[in-house]
C-alpha atoms as a PDB file:
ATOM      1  CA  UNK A   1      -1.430 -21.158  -4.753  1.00  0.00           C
ATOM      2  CA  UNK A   2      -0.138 -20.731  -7.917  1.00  0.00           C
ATOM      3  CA  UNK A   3      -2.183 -17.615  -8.525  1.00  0.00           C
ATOM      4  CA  UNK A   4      -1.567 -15.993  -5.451  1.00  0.00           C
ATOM      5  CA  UNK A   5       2.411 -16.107  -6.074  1.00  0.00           C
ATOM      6  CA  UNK A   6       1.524 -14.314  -9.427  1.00  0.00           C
ATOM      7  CA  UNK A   7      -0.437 -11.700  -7.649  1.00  0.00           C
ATOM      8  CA  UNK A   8       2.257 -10.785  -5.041  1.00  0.00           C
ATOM      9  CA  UNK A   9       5.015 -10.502  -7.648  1.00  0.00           C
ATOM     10  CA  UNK A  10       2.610  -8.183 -10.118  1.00  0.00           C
ATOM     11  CA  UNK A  11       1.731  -6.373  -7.144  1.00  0.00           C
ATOM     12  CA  UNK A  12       5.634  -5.788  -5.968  1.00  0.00           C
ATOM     13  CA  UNK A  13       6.333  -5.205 -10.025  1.00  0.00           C
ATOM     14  CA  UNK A  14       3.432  -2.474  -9.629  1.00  0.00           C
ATOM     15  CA  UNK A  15       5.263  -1.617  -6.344  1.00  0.00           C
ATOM     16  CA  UNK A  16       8.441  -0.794  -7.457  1.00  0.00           C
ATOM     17  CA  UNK A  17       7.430   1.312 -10.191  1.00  0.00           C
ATOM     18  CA  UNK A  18       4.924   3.017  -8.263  1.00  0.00           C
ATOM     19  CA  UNK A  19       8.000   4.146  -5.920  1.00  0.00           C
ATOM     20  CA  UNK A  20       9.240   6.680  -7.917  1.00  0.00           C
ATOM     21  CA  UNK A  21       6.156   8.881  -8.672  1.00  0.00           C
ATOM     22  CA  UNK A  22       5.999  10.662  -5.615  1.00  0.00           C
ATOM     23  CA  UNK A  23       5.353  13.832  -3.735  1.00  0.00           C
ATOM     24  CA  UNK A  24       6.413  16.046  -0.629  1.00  0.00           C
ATOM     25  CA  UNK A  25       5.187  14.949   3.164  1.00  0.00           C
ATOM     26  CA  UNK A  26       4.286  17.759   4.844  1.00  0.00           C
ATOM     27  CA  UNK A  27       0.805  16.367   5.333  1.00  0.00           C
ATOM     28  CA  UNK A  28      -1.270  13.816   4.006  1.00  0.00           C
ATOM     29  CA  UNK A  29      -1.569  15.729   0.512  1.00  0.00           C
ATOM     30  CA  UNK A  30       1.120  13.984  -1.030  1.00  0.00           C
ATOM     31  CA  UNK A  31      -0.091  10.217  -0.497  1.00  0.00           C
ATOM     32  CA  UNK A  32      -1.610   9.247  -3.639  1.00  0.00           C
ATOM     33  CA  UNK A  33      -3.775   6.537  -4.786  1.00  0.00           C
ATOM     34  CA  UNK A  34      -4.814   4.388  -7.216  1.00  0.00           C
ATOM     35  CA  UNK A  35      -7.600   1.616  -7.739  1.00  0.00           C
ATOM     36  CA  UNK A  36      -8.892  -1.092  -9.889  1.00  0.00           C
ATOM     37  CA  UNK A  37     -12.118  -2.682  -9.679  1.00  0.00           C
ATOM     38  CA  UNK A  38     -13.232  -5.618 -11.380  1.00  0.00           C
ATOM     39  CA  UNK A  39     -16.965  -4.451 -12.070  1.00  0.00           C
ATOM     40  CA  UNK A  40     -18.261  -8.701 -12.732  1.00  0.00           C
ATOM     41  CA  UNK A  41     -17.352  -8.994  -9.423  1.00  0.00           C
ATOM     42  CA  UNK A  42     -20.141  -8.888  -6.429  1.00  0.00           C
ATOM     43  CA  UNK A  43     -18.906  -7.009  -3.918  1.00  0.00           C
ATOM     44  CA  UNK A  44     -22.321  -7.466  -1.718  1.00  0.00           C
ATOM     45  CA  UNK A  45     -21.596 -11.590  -1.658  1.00  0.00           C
ATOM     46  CA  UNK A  46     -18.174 -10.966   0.331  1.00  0.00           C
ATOM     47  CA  UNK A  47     -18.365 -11.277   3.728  1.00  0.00           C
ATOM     48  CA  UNK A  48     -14.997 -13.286   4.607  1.00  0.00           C
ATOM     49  CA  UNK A  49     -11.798 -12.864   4.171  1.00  0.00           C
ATOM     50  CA  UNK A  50      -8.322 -14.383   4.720  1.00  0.00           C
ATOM     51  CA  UNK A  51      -4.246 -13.597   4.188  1.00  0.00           C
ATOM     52  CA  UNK A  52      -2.705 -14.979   2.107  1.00  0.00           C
ATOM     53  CA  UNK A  53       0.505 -12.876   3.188  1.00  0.00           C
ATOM     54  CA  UNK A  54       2.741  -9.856   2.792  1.00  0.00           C
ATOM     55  CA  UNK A  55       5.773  -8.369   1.016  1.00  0.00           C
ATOM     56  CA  UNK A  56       8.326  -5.959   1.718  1.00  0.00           C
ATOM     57  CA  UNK A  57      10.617  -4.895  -0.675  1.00  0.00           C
ATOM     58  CA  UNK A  58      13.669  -2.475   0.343  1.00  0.00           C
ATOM     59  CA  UNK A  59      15.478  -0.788  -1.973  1.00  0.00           C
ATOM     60  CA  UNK A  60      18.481   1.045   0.107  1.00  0.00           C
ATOM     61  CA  UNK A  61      21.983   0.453  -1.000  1.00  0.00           C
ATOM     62  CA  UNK A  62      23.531   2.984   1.487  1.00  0.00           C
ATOM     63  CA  UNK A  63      21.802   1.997   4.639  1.00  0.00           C
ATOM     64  CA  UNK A  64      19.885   5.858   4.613  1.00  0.00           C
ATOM     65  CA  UNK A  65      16.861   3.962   5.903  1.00  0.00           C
ATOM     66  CA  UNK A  66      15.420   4.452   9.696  1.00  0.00           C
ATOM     67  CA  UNK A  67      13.121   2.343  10.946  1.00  0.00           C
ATOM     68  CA  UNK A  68       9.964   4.218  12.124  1.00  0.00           C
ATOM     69  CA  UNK A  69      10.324   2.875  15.729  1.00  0.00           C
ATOM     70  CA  UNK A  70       7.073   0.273  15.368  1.00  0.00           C
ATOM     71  CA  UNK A  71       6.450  -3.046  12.923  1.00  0.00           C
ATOM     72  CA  UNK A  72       4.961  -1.967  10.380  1.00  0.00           C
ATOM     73  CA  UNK A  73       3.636  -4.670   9.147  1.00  0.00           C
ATOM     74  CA  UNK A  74       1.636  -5.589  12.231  1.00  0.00           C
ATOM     75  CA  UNK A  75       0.759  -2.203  12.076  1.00  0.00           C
ATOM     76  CA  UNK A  76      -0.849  -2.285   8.480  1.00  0.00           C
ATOM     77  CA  UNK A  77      -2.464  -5.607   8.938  1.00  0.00           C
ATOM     78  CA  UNK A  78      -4.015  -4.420  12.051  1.00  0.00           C
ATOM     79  CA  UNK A  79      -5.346  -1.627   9.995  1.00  0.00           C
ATOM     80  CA  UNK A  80      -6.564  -3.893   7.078  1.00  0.00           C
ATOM     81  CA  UNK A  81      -8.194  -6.046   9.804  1.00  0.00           C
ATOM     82  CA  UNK A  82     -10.222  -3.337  11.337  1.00  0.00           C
ATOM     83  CA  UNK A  83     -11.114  -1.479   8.075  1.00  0.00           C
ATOM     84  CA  UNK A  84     -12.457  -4.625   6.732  1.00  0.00           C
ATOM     85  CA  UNK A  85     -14.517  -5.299   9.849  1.00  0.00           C
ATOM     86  CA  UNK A  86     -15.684  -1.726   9.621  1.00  0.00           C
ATOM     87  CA  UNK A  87     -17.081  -2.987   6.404  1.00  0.00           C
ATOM     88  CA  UNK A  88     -18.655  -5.761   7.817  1.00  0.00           C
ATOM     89  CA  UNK A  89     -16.371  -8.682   6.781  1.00  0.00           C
ATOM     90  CA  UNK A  90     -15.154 -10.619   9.204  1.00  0.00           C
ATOM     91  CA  UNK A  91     -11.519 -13.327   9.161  1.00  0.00           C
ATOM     92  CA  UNK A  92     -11.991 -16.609   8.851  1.00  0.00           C
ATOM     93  CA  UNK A  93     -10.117 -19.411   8.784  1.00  0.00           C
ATOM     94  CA  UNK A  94     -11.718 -21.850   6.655  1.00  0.00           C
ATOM     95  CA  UNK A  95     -13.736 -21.406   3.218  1.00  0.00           C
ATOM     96  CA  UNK A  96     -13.424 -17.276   3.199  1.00  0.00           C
ATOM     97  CA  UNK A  97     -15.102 -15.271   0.168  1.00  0.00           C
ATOM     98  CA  UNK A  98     -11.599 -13.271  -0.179  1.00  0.00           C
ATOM     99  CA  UNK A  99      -8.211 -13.683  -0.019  1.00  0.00           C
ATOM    100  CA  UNK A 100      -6.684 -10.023   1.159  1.00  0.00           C
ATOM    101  CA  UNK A 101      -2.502  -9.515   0.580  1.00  0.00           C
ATOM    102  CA  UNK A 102      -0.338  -6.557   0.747  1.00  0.00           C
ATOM    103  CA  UNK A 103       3.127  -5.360  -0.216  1.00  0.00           C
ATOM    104  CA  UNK A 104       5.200  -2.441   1.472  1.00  0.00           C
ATOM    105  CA  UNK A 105       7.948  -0.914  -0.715  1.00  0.00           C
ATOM    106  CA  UNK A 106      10.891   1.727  -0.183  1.00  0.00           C
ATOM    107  CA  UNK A 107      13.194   3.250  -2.486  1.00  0.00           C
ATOM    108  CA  UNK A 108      15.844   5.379  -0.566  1.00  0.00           C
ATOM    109  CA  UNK A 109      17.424   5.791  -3.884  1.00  0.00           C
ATOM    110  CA  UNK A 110      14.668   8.019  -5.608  1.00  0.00           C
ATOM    111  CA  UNK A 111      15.265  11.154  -7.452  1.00  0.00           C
ATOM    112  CA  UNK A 112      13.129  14.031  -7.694  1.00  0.00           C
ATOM    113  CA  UNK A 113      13.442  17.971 -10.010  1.00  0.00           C
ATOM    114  CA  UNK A 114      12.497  20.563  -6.939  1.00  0.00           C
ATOM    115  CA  UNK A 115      11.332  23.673  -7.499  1.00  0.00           C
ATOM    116  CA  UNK A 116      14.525  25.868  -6.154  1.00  0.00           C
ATOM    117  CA  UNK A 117      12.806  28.983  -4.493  1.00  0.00           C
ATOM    118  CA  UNK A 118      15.954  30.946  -5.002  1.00  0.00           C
ATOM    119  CA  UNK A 119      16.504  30.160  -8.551  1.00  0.00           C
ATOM    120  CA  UNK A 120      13.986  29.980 -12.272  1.00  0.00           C
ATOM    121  CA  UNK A 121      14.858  26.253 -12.438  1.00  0.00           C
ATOM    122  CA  UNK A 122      14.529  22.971 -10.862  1.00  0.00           C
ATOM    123  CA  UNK A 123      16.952  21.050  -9.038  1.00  0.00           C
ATOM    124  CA  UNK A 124      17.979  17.456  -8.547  1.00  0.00           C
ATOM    125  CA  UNK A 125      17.341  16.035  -4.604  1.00  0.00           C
ATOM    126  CA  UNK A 126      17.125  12.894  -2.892  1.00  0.00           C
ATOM    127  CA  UNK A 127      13.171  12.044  -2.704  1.00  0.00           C
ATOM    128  CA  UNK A 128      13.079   8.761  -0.567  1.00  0.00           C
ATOM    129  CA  UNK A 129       9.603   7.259  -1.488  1.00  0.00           C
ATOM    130  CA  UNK A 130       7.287   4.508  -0.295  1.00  0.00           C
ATOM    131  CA  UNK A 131       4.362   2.449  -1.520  1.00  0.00           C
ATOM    132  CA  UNK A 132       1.811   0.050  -0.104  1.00  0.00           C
ATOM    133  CA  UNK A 133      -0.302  -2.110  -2.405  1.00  0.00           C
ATOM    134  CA  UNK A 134      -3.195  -3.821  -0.912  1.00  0.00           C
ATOM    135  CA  UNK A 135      -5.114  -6.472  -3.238  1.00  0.00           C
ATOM    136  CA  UNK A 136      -7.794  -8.548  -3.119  1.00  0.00           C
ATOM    137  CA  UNK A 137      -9.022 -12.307  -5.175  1.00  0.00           C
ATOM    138  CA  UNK A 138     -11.736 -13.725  -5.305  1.00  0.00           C
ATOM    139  CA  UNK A 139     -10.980 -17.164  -3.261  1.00  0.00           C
ATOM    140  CA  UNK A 140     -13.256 -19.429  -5.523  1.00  0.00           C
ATOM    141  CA  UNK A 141     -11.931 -18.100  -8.931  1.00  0.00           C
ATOM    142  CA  UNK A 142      -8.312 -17.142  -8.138  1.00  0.00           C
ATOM    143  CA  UNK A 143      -9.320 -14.177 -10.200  1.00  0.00           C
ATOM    144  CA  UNK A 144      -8.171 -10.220  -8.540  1.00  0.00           C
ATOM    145  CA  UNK A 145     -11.233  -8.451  -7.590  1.00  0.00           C
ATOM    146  CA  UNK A 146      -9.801  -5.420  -6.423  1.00  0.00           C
ATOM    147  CA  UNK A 147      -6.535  -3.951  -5.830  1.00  0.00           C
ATOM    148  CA  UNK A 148      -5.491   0.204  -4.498  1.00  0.00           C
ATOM    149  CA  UNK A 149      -2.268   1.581  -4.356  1.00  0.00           C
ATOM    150  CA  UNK A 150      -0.872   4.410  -2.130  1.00  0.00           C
ATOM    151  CA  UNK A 151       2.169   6.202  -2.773  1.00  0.00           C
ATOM    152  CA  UNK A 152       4.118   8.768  -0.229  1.00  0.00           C
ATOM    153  CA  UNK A 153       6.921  10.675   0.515  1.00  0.00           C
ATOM    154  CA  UNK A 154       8.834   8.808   3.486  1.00  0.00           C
ATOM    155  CA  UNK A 155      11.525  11.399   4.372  1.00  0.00           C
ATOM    156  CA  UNK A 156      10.991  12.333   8.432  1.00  0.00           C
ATOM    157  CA  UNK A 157       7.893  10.130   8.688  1.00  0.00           C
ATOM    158  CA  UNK A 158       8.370   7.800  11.784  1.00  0.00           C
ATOM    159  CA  UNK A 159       6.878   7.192  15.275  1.00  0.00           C
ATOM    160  CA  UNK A 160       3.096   9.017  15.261  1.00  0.00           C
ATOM    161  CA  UNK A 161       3.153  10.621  12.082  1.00  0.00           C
ATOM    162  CA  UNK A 162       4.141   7.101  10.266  1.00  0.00           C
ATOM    163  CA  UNK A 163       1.642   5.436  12.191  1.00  0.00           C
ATOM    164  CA  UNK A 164      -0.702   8.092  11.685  1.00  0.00           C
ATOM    165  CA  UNK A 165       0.018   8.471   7.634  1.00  0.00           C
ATOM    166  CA  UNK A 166      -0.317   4.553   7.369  1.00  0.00           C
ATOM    167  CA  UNK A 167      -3.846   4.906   8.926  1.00  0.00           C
ATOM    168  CA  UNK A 168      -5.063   7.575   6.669  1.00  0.00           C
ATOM    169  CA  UNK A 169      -3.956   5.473   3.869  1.00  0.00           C
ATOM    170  CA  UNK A 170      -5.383   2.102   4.383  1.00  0.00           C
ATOM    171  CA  UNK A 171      -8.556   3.740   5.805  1.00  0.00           C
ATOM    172  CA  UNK A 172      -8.500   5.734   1.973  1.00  0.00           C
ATOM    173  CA  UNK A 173      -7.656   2.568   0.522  1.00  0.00           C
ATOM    174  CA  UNK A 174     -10.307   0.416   2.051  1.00  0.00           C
ATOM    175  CA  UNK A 175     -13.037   3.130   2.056  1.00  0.00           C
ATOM    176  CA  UNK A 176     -12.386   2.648  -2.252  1.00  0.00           C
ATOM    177  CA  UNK A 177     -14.337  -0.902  -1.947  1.00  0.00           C
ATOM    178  CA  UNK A 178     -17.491  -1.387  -3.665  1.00  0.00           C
ATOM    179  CA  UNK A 179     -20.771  -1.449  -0.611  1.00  0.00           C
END
């Protein structure tokens, strides 16, 4: 247990700084990711999985934040659920292979330099940025097999396109795994 409270607060360290390296939304070409793989590890013995839980972490001292209009995290561990049975793992409650986690962040406070169309320099704007880590540890070692990282611009995303931006990263995310 020990371990696993390690791995969600390295995981909302990496979280938080991964919050304010972002791009613009204006489609999916500004989510960016990032993954580490532990190569000793056999991806082709894991076939079970099970949460050990979720963070959120909210940086937004001036109440800018709107919720997207859905739960978001029942939306993202529905997606982790089916993109892991799309890889043939299946939940289980007892004895699993894995132990699968997640942490959402937002940072309403983020600054970015814009290009200014109008002008030869680069101003200063609000950037509002998100990240979702997603990690996974080997349950019989304790030891982090595999963790990705996605990072976005959140500005205007809510409703469909949130929904639809969280599926095309988690399906990216998953799709990283080792067959």
């Amino acid at each position: 247990m020990k371990t696993l409270l390690t791995v969600l607060t390295i995981a909302s360290m990496v979280l938080l700084n991964a919050c304010s390296t972002m791009g613009s939304s204006q489609s999916n070409n500004d989510i960016q990711f990032e993954t580490e793989i532990d190569s000793k590890a056999n991806f082709k013995g894991y076939k079970s999985y099970a949460w050990m839980g979720s963070a959120s972490i909210m940086n937004d001292p001036t109440n800018q934040w709107k919720a997207p209009g859905f739960d978001a995290n029942a939306e993202i561990k529905f997606l982790i659920d089916s993109q892991l049975r799309s890889k043939g793992m299946t939940e289980a409650n007892e004895k699993p292979d894995v132990i699968v986690g997640y942490a959402l962040g937002i940072n309403m406070t983020n600054i970015d330099y814009k290009e200014n169309p109008d002008k030869s320099f680069k101003t200063i704007e609000a950037a509002p940025k998100g990240a979702l880590v997603i990690l996974m540890v080997d349950a019989q070692t304790g030891i982090v097999i595999w963790a990705s990282t996605a990072r976005a611009d959140i500005q205007g995303n809510t409703g469909e396109t949130a929904k639809n931006r969280l599926k095309y990263a988690v399906k990216s995310m998953i799709g990283s795994l080792p067959k």
